[in-house]
Protein backbone atom coordinates (compact mmCIF):
# COMPACT_ATOMS: atom_id res chain seq x y z
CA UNK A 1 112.44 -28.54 24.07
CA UNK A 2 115.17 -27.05 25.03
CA UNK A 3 116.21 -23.75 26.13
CA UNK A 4 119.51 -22.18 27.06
CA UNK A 5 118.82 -18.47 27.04
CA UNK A 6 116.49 -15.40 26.90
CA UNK A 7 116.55 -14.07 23.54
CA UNK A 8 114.42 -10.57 23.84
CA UNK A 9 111.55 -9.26 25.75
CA UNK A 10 107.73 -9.02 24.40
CA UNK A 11 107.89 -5.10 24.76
CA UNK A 12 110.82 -4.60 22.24
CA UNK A 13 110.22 -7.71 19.73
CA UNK A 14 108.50 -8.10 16.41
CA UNK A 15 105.98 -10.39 17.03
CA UNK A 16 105.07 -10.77 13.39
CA UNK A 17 101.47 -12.49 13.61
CA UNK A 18 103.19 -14.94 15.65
CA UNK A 19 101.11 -17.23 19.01
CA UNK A 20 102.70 -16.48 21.62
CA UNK A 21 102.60 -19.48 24.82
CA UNK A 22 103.34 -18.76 28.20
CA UNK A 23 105.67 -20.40 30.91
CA UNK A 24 104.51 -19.80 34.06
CA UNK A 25 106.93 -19.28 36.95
CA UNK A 26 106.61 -18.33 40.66
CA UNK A 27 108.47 -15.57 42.06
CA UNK A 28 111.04 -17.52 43.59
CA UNK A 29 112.12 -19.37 40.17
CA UNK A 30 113.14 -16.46 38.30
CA UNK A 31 116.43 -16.71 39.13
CA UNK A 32 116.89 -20.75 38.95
CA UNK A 33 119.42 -21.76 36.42
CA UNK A 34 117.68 -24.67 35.61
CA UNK A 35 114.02 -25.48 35.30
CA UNK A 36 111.54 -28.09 33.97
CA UNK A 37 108.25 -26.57 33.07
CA UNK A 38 105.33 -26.48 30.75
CA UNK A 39 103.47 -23.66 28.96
CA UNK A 40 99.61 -23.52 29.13
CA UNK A 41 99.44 -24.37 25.88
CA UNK A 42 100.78 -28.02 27.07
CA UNK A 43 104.90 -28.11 25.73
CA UNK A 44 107.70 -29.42 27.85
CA UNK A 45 110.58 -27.19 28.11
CA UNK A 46 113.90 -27.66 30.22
CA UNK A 47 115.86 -24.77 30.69
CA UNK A 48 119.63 -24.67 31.37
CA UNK A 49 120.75 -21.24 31.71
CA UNK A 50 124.28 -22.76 32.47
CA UNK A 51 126.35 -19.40 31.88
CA UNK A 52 124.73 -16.60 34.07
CA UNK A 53 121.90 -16.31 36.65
CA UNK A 54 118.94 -15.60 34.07
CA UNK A 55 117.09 -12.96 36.13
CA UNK A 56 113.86 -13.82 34.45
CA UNK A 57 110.97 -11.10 33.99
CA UNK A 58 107.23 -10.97 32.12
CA UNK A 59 107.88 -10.89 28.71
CA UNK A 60 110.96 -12.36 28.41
CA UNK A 61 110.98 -14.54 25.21
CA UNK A 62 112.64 -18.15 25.85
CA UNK A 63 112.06 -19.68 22.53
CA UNK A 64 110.61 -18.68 19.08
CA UNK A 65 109.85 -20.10 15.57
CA UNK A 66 108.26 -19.17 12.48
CA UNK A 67 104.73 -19.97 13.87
CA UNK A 68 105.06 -18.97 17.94
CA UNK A 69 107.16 -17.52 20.86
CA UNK A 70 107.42 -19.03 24.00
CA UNK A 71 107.48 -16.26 26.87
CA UNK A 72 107.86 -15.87 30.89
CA UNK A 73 104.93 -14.52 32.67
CA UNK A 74 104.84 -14.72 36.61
CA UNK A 75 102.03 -16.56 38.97
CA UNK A 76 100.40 -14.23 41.54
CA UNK A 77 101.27 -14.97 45.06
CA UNK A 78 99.84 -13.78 48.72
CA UNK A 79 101.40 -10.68 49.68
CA UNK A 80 101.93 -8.59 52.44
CA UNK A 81 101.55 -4.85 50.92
CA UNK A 82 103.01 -2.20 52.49
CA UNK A 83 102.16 1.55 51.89
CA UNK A 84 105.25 3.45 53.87
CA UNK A 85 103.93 6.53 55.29
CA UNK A 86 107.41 8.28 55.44
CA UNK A 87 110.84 7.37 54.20
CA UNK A 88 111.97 6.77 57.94
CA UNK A 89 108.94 4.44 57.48
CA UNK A 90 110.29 3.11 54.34
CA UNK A 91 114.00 2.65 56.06
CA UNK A 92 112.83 1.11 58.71
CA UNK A 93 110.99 -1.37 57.37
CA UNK A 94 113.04 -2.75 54.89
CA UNK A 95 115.40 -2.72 57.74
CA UNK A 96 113.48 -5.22 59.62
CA UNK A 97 112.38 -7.32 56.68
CA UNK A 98 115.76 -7.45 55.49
CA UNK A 99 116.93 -8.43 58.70
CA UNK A 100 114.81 -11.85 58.24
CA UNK A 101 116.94 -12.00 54.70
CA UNK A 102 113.45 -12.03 52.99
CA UNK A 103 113.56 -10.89 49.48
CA UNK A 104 111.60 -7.18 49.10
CA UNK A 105 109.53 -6.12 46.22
CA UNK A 106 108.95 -2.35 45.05
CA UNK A 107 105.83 -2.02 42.80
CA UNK A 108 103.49 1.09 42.81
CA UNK A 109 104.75 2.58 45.42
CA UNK A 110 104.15 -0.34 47.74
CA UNK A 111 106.76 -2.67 49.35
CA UNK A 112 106.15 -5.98 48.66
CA UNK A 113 107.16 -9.29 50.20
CA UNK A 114 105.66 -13.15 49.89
CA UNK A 115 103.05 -13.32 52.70
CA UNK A 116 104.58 -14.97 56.29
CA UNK A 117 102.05 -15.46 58.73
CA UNK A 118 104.43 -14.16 61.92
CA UNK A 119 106.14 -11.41 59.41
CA UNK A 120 102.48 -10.07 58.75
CA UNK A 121 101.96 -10.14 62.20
CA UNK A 122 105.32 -8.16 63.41
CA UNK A 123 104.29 -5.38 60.98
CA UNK A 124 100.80 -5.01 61.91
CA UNK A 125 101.64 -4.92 65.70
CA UNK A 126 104.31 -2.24 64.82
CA UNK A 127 101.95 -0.18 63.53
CA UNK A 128 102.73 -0.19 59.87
CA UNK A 129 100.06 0.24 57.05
CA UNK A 130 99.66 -3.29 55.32
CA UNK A 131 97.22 -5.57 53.94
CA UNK A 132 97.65 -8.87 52.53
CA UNK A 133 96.96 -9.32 48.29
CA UNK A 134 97.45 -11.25 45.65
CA UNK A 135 100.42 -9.51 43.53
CA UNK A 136 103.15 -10.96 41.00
CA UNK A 137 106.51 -10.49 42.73
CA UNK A 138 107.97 -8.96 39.58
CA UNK A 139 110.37 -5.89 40.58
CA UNK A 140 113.31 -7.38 43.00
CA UNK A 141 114.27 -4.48 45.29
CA UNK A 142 118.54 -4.74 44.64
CA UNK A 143 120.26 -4.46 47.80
CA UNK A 144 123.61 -4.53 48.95
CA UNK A 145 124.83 -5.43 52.34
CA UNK A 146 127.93 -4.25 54.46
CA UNK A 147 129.18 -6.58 56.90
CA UNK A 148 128.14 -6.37 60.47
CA UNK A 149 130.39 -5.21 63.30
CA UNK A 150 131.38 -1.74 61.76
CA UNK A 151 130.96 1.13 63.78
CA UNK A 152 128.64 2.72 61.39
CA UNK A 153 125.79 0.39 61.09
CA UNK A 154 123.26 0.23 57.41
CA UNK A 155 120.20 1.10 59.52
CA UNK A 156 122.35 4.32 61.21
CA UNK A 157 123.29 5.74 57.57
CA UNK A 158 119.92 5.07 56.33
CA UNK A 159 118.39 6.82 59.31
CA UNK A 160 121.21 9.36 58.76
CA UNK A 161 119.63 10.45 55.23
CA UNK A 162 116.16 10.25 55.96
CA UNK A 163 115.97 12.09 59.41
CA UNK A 164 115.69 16.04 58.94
CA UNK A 165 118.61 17.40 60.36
CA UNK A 166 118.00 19.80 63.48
């Protein structure tokens, strides 16, 4: 089977007594334009998402007929968790992590990011409040990035707006 785009979302479709399979996907496939899988209950499917990046989330519906839906749910994964104490906290971490050009997570008030044995380390010897967890990577914190050299660096402004002024 063949699919070549998302047509809706489980949360704002009408089901209509319809099955609905599941496509399983880790966290770093979501954004893959083109992937061979197949759904628990057993079906090939190749997606081409030739057009656009197809930013895939839970829910999203891939394929439908008169009898089922085909949706995307996500695998858990080992975490590292992260429960920022402050925003300074927050800043400085994603910071750091983004530094390694890791991909960040933002869930429940928690940063997450795919577990890394030396990351996990870093972090705990800085003193931050983690814990490593099984969690779907699901919510893609959306960053952008100014080029280096500038005189005014992205860690400076960050610290800028979440240090009290004196």
């Amino acid at each position: 089977m063949h699919v070549k785009e998302k047509i809706g979302n489980l949360e704002l479709f009408a089901i209509n007594n319809r099955n609905i399979d599941y496509v399983l996907l880790d966290w770093y496939e979501t954004n893959k334009r083109i992937l061979h899988k197949k759904t628990l209950w057993g079906r090939e499917i190749v997606m081409k998402f030739l057009n656009e990046n197809p930013k895939l989330s839970v829910g999203d519906i891939i394929y439908e007929d008169d009898f089922s839906l085909i949706a995307v749910d996500i695998k858990e994964c080992d975490a590292i968790v992260i429960r920022p104490r402050s925003m300074y906290e927050m800043a400085a971490i994603c910071y750091e992590i983004g530094n390694k050009h890791l991909p960040l997570f933002y869930q429940e008030e928690e940063i997450l990011v795919a577990y890394e044995a030396p990351l996990f380390k870093l972090l705990f010897s800085a003193g931050y409040a983690i814990t490593q967890a099984k969690r779907k990577l699901t919510n893609p914190l959306k960053t952008t990035v100014s080029p280096h050299g500038n005189s005014s660096t992205l860690l400076s402004r960050i610290m800028k707006l979440t240090t009290d002024p004196e």
